[in-house]
Structures are given as structure tokens and as C-alpha cells.
Protein backbone atom coordinates (compact mmCIF):
# COMPACT_ATOMS: atom_id res chain seq x y z
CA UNK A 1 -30.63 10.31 -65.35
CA UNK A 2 -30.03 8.46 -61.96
CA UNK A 3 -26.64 7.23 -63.45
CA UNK A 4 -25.90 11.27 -63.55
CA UNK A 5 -26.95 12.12 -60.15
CA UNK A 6 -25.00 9.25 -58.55
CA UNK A 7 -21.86 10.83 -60.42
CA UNK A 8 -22.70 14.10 -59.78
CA UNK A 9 -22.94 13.43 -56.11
CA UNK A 10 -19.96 11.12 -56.06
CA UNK A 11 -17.57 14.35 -57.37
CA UNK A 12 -19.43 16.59 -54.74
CA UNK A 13 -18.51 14.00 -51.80
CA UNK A 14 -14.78 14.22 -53.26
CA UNK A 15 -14.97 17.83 -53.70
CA UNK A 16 -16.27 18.44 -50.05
CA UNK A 17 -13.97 15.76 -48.50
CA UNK A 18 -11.10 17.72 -50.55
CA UNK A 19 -12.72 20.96 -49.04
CA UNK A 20 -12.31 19.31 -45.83
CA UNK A 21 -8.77 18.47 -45.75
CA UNK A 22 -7.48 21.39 -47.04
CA UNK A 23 -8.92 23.39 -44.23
CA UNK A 24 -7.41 20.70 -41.76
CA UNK A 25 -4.39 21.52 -43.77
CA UNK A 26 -4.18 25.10 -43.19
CA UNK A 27 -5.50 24.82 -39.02
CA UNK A 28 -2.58 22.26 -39.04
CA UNK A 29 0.10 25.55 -40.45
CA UNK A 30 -1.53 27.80 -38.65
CA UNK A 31 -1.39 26.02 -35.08
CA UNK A 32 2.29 25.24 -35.68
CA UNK A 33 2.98 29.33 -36.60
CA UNK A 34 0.93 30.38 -33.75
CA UNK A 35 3.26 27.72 -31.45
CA UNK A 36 6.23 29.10 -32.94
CA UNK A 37 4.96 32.94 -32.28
CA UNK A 38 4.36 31.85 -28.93
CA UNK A 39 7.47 30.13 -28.04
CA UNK A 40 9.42 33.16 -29.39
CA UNK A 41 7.37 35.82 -26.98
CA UNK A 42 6.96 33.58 -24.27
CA UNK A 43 10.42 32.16 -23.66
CA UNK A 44 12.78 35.07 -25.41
CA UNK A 45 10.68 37.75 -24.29
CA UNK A 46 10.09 36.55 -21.14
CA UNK A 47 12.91 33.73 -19.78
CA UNK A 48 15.78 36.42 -21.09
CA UNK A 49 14.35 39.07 -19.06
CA UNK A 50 14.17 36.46 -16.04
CA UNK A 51 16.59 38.29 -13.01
CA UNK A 52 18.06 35.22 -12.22
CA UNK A 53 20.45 35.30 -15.55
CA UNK A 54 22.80 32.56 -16.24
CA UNK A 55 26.16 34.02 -17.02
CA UNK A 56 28.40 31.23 -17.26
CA UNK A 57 28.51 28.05 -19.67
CA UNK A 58 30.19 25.80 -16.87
CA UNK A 59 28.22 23.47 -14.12
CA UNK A 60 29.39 23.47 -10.32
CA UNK A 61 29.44 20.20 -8.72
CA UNK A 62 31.30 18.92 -5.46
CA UNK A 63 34.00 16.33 -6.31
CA UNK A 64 33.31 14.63 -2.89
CA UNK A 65 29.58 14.77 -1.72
CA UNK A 66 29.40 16.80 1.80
CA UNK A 67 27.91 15.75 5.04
CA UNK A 68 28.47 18.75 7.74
CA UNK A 69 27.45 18.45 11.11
CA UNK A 70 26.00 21.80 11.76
CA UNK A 71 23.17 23.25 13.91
CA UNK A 72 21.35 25.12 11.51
CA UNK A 73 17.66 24.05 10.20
CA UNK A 74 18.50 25.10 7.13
CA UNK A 75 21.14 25.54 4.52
CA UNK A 76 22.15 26.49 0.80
CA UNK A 77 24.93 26.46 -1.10
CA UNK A 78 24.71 28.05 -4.70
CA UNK A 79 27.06 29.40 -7.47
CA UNK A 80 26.52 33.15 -7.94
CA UNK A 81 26.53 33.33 -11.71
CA UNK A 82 24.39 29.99 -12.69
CA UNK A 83 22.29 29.55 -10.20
CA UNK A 84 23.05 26.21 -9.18
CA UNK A 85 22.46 24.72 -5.85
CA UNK A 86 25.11 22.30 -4.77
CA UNK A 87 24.04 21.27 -1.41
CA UNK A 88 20.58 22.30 0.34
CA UNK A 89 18.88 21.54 3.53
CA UNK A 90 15.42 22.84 4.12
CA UNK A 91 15.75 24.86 1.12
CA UNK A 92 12.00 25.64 0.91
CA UNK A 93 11.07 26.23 4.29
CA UNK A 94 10.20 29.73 5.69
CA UNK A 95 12.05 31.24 8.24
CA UNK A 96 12.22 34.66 9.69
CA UNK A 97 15.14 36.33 8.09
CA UNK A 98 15.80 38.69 10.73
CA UNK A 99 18.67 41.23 9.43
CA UNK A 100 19.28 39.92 6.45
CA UNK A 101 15.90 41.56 5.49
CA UNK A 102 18.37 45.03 5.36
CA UNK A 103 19.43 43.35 1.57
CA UNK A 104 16.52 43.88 -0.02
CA UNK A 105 16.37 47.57 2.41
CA UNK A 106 19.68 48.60 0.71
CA UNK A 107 18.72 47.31 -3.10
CA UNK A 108 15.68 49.61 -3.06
CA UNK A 109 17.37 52.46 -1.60
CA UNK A 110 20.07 52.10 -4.09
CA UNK A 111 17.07 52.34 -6.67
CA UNK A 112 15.99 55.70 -5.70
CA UNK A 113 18.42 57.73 -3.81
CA UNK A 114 22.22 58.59 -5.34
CA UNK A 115 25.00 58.51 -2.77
CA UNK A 116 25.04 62.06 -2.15
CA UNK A 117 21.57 62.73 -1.19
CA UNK A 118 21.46 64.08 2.03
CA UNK A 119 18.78 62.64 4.74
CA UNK A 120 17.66 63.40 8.05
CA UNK A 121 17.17 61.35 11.00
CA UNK A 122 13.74 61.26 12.25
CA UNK A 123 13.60 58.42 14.90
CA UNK A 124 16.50 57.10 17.42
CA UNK A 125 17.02 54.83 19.80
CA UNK A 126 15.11 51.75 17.65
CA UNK A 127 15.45 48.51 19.12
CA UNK A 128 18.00 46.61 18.79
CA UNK A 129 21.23 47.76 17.04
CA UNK A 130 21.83 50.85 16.93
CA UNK A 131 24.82 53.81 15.59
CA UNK A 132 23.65 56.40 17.66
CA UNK A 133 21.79 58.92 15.42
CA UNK A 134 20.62 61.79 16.69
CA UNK A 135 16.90 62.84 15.43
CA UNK A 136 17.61 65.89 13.12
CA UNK A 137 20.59 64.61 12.00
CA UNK A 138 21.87 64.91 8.58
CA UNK A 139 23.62 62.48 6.67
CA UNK A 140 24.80 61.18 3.26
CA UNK A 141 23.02 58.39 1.74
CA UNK A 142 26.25 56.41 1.49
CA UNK A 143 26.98 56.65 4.61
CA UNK A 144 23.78 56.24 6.04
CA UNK A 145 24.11 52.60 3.48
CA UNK A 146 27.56 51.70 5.12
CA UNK A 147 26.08 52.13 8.78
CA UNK A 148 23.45 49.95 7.80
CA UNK A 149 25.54 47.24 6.33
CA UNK A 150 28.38 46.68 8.73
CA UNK A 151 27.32 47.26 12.18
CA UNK A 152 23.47 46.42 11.30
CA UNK A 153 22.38 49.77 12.54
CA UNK A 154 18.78 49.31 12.91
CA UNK A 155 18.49 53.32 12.99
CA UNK A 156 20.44 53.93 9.52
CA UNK A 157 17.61 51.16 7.94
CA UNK A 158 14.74 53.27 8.99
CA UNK A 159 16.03 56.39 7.90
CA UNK A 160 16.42 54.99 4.81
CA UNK A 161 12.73 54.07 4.67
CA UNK A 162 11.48 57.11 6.46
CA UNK A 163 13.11 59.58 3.91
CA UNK A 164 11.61 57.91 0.74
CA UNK A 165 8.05 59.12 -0.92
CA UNK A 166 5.51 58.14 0.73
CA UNK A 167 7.76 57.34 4.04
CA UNK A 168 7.91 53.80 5.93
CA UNK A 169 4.87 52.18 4.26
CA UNK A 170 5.70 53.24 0.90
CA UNK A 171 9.08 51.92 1.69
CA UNK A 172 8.01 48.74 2.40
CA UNK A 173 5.44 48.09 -0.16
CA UNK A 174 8.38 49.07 -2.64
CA UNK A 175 10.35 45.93 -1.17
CA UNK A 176 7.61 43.72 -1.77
CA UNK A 177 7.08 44.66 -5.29
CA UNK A 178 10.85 44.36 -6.00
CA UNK A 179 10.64 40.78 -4.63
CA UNK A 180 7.92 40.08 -6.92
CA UNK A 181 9.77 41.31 -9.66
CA UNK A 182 12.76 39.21 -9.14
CA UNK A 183 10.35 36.16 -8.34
CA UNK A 184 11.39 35.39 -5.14
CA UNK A 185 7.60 34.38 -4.16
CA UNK A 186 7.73 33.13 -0.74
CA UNK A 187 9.18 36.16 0.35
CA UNK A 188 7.59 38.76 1.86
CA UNK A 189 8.69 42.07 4.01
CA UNK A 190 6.99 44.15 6.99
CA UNK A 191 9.57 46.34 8.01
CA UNK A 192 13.02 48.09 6.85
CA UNK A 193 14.86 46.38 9.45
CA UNK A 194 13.74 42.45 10.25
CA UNK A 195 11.77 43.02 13.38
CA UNK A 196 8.68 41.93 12.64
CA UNK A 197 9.58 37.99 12.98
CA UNK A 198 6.58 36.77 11.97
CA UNK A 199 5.81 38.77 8.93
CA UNK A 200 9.28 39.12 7.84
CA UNK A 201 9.94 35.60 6.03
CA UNK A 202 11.62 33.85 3.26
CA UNK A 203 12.63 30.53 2.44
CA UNK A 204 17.35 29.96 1.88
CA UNK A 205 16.37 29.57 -1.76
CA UNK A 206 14.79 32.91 -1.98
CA UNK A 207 17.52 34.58 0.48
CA UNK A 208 20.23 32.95 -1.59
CA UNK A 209 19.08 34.46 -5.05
CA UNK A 210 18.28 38.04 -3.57
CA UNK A 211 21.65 37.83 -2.56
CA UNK A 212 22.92 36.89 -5.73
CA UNK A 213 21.28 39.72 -7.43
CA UNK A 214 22.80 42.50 -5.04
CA UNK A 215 26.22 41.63 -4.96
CA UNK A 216 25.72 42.32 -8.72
CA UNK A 217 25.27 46.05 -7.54
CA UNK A 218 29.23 47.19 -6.71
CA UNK A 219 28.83 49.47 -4.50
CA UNK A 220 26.83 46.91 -2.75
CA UNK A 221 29.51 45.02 -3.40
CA UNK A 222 31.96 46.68 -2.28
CA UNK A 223 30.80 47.69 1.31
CA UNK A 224 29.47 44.13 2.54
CA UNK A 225 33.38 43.14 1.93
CA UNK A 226 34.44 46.14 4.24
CA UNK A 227 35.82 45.53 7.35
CA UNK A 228 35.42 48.53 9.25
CA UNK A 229 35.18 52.25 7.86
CA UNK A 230 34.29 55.72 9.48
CA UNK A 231 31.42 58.26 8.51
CA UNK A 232 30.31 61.71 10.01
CA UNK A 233 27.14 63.62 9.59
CA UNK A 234 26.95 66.71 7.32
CA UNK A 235 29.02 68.68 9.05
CA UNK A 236 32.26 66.86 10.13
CA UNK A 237 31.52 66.94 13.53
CA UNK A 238 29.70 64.12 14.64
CA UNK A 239 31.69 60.80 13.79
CA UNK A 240 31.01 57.42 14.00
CA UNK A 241 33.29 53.76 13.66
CA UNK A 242 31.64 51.59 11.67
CA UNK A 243 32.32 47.23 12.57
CA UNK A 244 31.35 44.87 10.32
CA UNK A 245 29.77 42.24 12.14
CA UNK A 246 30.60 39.07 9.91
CA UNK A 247 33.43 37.19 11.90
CA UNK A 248 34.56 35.17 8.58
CA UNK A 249 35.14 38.43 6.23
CA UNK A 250 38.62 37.99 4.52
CA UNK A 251 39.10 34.13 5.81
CA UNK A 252 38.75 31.45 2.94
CA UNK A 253 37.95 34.35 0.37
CA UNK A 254 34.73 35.39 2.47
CA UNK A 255 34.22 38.41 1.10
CA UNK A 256 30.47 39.23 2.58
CA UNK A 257 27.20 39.83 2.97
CA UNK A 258 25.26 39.99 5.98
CA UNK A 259 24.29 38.74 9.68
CA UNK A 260 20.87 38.56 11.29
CA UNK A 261 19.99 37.30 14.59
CA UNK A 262 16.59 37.69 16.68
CA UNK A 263 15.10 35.38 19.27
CA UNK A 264 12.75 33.95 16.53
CA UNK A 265 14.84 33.83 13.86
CA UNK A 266 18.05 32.44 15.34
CA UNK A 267 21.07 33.29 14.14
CA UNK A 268 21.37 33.93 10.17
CA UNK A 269 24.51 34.41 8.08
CA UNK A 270 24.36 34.90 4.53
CA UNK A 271 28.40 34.78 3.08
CA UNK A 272 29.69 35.02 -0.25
CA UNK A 273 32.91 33.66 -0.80
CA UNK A 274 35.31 33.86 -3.80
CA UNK A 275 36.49 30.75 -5.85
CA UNK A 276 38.41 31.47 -8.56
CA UNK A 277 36.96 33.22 -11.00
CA UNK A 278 33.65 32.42 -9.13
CA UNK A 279 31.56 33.30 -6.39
CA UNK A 280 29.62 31.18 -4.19
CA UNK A 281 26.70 32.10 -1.93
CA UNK A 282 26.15 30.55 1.70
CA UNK A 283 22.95 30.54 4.03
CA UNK A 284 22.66 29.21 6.62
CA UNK A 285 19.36 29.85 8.88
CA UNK A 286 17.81 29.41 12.38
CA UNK A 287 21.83 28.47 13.42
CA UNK A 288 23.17 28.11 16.98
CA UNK A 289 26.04 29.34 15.98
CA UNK A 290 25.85 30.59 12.40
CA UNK A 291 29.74 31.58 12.04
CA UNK A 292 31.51 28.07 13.19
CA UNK A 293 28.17 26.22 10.97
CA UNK A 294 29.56 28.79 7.94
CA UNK A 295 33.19 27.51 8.98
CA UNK A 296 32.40 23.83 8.15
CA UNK A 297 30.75 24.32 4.85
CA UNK A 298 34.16 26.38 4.14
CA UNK A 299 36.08 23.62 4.80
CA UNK A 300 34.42 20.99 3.09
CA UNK A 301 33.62 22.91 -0.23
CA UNK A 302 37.47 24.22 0.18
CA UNK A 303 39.38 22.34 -3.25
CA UNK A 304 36.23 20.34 -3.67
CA UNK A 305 34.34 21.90 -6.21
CA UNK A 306 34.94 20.67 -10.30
CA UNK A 307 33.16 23.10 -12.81
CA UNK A 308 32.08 21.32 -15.80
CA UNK A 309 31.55 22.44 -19.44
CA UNK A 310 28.17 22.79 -20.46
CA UNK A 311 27.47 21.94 -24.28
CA UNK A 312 25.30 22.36 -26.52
């Protein structure tokens, strides 16, 4: 009888011990589905839908490493469609981002409003630059955009905030959630305009990619690389010459996007400039003299850039 029970209890131990690894077995399988599941949601669900979208299969590198001597603080250089950086300074720092604060203006009004809405002027005479808009004015939304975009007009930015739902404020807290949504986390916006030095801020790496995302719009496009071009109100009878402020458009294939200046802030240049079949973005913040700094980089990036295959 005890020769029994210390078989029977012998196959039990091997039966539970069986039991046992069995269910490791199947936790084993069922962790590695569950990390597959997860890769698939977490990195095709959510890294495709990531704004900054690589579009090209080729690597930009500088043949000879640059070494400008330029006044401002702070500096990137990256290629549009991948996203690389090729030369940074202060990438990560905040700074005030004065005008160039009207990109993310014109990217939500683009959003809402289609080019023949017509808006009204409600305030005039804002600080700073200004087009000359008369309150009760009424103009088209694309030409309210172009007088925002070439000569700065500080009046045509908050008309485009002061005609949307909800006016200035709900403006404004629409430009924070769209910088949110295309990750650009140390950014953050207080007005339509870039007054508000201290609460208007972003770092060049932020500034670089939110330009890199509206020069995907063309009719964004399309007016930061215009020179000069004339609008009227409603009517026909009030007219106005629109200047686009950037010095460097059309030299070197500089073919936008905007200025900024303030006391705080310095002066800011943000440039796109056409190589090849590429673009590349400049910034270049808290400058002394933001156009001859944006001349150097052109020079020394000019037949200096190799773009290398990427493979698998």
C-alpha cells in the first residue's frame, strides 16, 4: 500500500509540474501575440499618422562640415522632406518667435476659412506693422492672408483671429491645439501676431518643423515666395501694395517664409531654399542681423550637401 501512494503521488507531481509548464507555455504565446498586437497599433497606427512624415529614402549630409561666424543665438538647418538636421546651434532653447508666430496664424486660418470668405476689419492701427485697414472694412480672406504674409501686417493677423468662432481667444487656443497636434511641445502661442514676447515662444527645432509642415500647404506656398502683389477691399476702391519683407527671396533659390523682429526677440528669419529636387529649411533666431547671418549659411551649404541612399 505505501509502495502505491508513493507512485501515485510521484505521477501527480509529474502531472502538476506538466500542468505547470504548459500554462507557462501558453503566457509565453500569449505575451509574444499581445507584443505583436501592440507593436502593430502602437507604431503603424500611431508613428504613420506622426505629421512629421518622411517622404524621401535619401539622407542629407554636408560634404564639408560648416563653421559660420554669425550673430545669432541660435540656428537650424533641416531638409524639408526627412526631417534631418544638418547643422544646429541652440536647437532646444526657447526664444520668442516674434512674427514668425503669423505661420502657425495663417495654417489655422487656412483650416477654417476658404479664400473667398469675406471678413471685416474690426480693430486698426495695432502696433507695430501695419497695411492700413480701415475698421469696417471688408476683405477677402486671401487677401487678407497675402497682407499678412509679405508686409507682416500686424492688422490683417488679427482680423484673421477676430473673425473666427469664438473671436481672438478661440483663435488662439485653436493655435495651441494645432501645435499639440503636430507635436511641437515647447511651443506655445498668446496672440495672432507675436507680441506677447514672453508668452509667445518656441525652440528652432519646433519653428523649423512648423515650417516644414506649411510650406506643404501651396497656397501657403505659393505666397511666402511672392515678391510683392496688390489687393483691394470688397469693392475695388481701396487698394493696397503689398512688400515682402524677406531681403534674400529669389537669391540662392530662397524661395520664403517669414521675418520677425521685436526688441525681445531680436531679429528672426525663417527661409526655405530650393536644392534640387529638395528643399531646405533655415532659422536663425535672436540675430543681429538675421539676413547677412542667412547669407553665410547660403554660402557654405551652396554645392556642399551629398544625399545618400538609405537601405533597407
Amino acid at each position: 500500500m505505501k509502495g502505491f501512494l508513493i507512485n501515485f503521488f510521484k505521477k501527480k507531481k509529474r502531472h502538476i509540474l506538466y500542468t505547470f509548464a504548459l500554462v507557462g507555455l501558453l503566457i509565453l504565446l500569449s505575451s509574444a501575440f499581445l507584443d505583436v498586437v501592440l507593436r502593430y497599433y502602437i507604431f503603424e497606427k500611431s508613428v504613420r499618422k506622426f505629421p512629421f512624415e518622411i517622404t524621401k529614402t535619401q539622407y542629407p549630409a554636408f560634404k564639408i562640415p560648416i563653421n559660420p561666424d554669425i550673430t545669432a543665438k541660435a540656428v537650424v538647418i533641416m531638409d524639408k522632406d526627412s526631417k534631418v538636421v544638418l547643422f544646429s546651434k541652440n536647437p532646444n532653447l526657447l526664444f520668442s518667435m516674434a512674427s514668425t508666430t503669423k505661420i502657425m496664424t495663417a495654417l489655422v486660418s487656412l483650416d477654417y476659412y476658404k479664400m473667398d470668405d469675406v471678413l471685416i476689419v474690426k480693430t486698426e492701427r495695432i502696433e507695430g506693422v501695419n497695411v492700413g485697414f480701415g475698421i469696417g472694412e471688408k476683405l477677402f480672406f486671401k487677401d487678407i492672408l497675402y497682407a499678412m504674409l509679405l508686409p507682416s501686417g500686424n492688422d490683417a493677423a488679427l482680423t484673421l483671429a477676430q473673425n473666427y468662432p469664438g473671436g481672438e481667444n478661440a483663435f488662439i487656443k485653436k493655435m495651441n491645439e494645432k501645435a499639440k497636434l503636430l507635436h511641437l511641445t515647447h511651443t506655445n502661442f498668446a496672440d495672432s501676431i507675436g507680441l506677447e514676447d514672453s508668452r509667445d515662444y518656441t525652440t528652432p527645432l519646433d519653428l523649423s518643423r512648423l515650417a516644414s509642415i506649411a510650406l506643404e500647404n501651396e497656397v501657403f506656398a505659393k505666397i511666402v515666395a511672392t515678391k510683392t502683389w496688390e489687393i483691394t477691399d470688397i469693392t475695388g476702391e481701396n487698394k493696397y501694395l503689398l512688400k515682402n519683407l524677406n531681403k534674400l527671396l529669389g537669391i540662392q533659390g530662397v524661395n520664403g517664409v517669414k521675418t520677425g523682429y521685436t526688441t525681445e526677440a531680436g531679429q528672426v528669419l525663417v527661409t526655405s531654399k530650393k536644392e534640387g529636387d529638395s528643399t531646405l529649411i533655415i532659422v536663425v533666431m535672436d540675430s543681429a542681423d538675421r539676413f547677412l547671418d542667412t547669407s553665410k549659411l547660403l554660402y557654405e551649404m551652396s554645392e556642399n550637401i551629398n544625399y545618400l541612399s538609405i537601405r533597407p
